[in-house]
Protein backbone atom coordinates (compact mmCIF):
# COMPACT_ATOMS: atom_id res chain seq x y z
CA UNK A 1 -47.21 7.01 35.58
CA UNK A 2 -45.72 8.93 38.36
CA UNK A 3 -43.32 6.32 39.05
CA UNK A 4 -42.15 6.98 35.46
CA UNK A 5 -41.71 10.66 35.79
CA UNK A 6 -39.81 10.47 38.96
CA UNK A 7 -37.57 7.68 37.25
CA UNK A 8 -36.75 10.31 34.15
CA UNK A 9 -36.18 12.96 36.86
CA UNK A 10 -33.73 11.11 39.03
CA UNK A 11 -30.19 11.41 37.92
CA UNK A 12 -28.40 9.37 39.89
CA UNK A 13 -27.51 7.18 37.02
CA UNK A 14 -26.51 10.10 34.84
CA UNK A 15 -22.97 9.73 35.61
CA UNK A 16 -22.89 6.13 34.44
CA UNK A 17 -24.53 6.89 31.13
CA UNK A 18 -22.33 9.53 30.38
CA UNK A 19 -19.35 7.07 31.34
CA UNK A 20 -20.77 4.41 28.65
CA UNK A 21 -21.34 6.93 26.05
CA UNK A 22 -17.46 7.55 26.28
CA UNK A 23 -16.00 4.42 26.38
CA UNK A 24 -17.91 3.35 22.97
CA UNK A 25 -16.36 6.81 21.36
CA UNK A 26 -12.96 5.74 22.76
CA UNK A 27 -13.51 2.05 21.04
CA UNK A 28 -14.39 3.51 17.97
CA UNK A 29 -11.34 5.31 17.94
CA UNK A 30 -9.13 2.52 18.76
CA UNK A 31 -10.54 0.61 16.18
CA UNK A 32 -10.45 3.43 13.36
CA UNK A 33 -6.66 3.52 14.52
CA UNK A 34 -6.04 -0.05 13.92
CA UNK A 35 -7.92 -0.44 10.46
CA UNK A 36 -5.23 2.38 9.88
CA UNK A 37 -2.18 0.75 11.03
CA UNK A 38 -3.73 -2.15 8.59
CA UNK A 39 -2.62 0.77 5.87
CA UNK A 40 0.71 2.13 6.57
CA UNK A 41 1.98 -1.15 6.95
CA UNK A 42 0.51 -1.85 3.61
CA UNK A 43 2.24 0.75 2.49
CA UNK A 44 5.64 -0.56 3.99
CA UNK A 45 5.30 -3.61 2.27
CA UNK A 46 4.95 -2.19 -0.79
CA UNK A 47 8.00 -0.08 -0.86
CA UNK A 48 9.57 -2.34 0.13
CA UNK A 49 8.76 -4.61 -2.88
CA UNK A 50 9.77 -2.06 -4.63
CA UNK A 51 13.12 -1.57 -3.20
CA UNK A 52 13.76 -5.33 -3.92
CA UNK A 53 12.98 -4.74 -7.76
CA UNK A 54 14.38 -2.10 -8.07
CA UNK A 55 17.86 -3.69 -6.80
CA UNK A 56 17.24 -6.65 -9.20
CA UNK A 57 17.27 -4.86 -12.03
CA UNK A 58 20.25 -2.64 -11.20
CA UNK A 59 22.33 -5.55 -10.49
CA UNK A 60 20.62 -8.08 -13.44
CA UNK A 61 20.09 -5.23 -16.07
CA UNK A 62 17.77 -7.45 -16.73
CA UNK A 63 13.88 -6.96 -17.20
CA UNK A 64 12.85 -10.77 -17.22
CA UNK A 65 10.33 -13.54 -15.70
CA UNK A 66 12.46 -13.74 -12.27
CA UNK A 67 10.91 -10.06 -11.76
CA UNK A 68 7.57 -11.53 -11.77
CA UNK A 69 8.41 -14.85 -10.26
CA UNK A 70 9.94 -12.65 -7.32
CA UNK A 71 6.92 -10.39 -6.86
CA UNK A 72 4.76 -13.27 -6.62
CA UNK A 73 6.96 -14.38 -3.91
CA UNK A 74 7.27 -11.33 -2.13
CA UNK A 75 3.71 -10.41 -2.11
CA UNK A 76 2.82 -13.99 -0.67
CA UNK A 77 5.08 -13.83 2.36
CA UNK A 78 4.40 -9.84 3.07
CA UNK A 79 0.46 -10.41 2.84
CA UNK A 80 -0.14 -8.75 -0.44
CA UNK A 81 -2.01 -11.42 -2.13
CA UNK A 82 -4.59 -9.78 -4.03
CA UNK A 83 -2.24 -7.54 -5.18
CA UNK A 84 -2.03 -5.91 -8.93
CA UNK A 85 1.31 -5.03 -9.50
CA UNK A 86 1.97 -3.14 -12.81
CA UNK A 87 5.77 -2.98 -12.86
CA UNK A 88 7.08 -0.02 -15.82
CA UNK A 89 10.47 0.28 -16.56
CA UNK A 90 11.14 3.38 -18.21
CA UNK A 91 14.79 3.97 -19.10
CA UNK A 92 16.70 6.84 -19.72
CA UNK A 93 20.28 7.61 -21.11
CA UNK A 94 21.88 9.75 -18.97
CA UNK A 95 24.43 10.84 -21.66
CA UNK A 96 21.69 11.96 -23.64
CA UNK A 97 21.05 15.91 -23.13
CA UNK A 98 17.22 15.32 -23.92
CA UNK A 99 16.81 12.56 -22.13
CA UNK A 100 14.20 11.01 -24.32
CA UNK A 101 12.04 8.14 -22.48
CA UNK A 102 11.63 5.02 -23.69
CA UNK A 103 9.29 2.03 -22.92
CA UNK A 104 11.71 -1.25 -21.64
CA UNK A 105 9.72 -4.49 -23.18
CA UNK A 106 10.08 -7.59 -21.79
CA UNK A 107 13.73 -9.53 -21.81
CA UNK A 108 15.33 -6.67 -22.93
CA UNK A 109 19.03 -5.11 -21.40
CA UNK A 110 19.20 -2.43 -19.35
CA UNK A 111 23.14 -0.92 -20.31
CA UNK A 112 25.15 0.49 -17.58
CA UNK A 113 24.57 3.78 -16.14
CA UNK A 114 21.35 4.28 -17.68
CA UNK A 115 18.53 5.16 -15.24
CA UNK A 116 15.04 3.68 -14.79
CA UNK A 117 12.00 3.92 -12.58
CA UNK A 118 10.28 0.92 -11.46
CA UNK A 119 6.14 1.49 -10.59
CA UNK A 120 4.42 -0.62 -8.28
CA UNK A 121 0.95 -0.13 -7.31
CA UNK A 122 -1.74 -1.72 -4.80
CA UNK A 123 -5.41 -1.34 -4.91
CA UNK A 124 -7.12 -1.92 -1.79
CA UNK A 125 -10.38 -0.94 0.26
CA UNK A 126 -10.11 0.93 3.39
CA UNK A 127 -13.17 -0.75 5.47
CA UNK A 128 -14.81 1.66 7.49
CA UNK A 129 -17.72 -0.61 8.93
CA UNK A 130 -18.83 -3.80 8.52
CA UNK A 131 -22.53 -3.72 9.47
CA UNK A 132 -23.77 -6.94 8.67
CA UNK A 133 -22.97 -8.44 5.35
CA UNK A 134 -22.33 -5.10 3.57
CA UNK A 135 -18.92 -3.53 3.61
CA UNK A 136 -18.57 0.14 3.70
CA UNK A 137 -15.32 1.13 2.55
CA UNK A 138 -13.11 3.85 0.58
CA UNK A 139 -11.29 2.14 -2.87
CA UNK A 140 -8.04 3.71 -3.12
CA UNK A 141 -4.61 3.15 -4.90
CA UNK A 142 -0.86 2.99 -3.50
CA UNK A 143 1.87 4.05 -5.33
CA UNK A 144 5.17 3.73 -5.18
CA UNK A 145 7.81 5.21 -7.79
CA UNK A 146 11.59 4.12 -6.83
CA UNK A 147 14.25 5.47 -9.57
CA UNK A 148 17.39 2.98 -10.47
CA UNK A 149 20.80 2.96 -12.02
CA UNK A 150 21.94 -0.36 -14.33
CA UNK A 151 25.31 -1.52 -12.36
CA UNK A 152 25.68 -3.83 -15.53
CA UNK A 153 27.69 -3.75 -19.16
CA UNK A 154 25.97 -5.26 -22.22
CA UNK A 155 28.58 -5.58 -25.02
């Protein structure tokens, strides 16, 4: 029993311990950090997917199956697979004072000059520890709202 006290009252390891105790906070960090970088690159990818649809339709006028074919494509080679991407195409006459909205369905023209926004959006889990089977993570949505211009006549 004595042996144990004097082992609790010795400190010569104490610097050690308190050396340990650091270096796990400092991994957690690193690791939060990376799960992050995971994110914003995420993120990237998504705008720019969006930047590529967006120039697609101002140059097509068009609001057609290559848009879908091409964010199929997209997503596959910039590691968005289990993407949802809800693409709306709201256009707007510019020469219209009230600029009144309207839905764009599917195969329909986009005339020249008009404007439109193009919506693409991400769901994904932000993992903060994986202790055992069981993921604990934050659900969350990305966003990303690019405006266009139609480059193209429709007579």
């Amino acid at each position: 029993m004595t042996r144990l006290v004097g082992f609790l009252r010795d400190r010569r390891g104490d610097l050690y311990v308190d050396f340990l105790v650091k270096f796990l906070i400092a991994i957690a960090v690193v690791v939060t950090l990376i799960s992050f970088f995971d994110m914003f690159i995420k993120h990237q990818n998504l705008v720019f997917v969006a930047n590529r649809l967006v120039r697609a339709v101002e140059v097509s006028g068009l609001n057609d199956s290559t848009l879908d074919s091409m964010v199929v494509q997209l997503c596959t080679e910039l590691g968005l697979e289990n993407a949802e991407f809800d693409l709306e195409l709201d256009v707007c006459p510019i020469h219209d004072g009230t600029c009144n909205c309207y839905a764009l369905s599917n195969s329909a023209a986009i005339q020249l000059r008009h404007t439109f926004t193009v919506v693409v959006r991400y769901s994904m889990v932000f993992t903060i520890a994986q202790p055992g089977e069981a993921n604990i993570g934050i659900p969350f949505t990305m966003q990303v709202r690019l405006p266009g211009m139609s480059e193209v006549y429709f007579r």
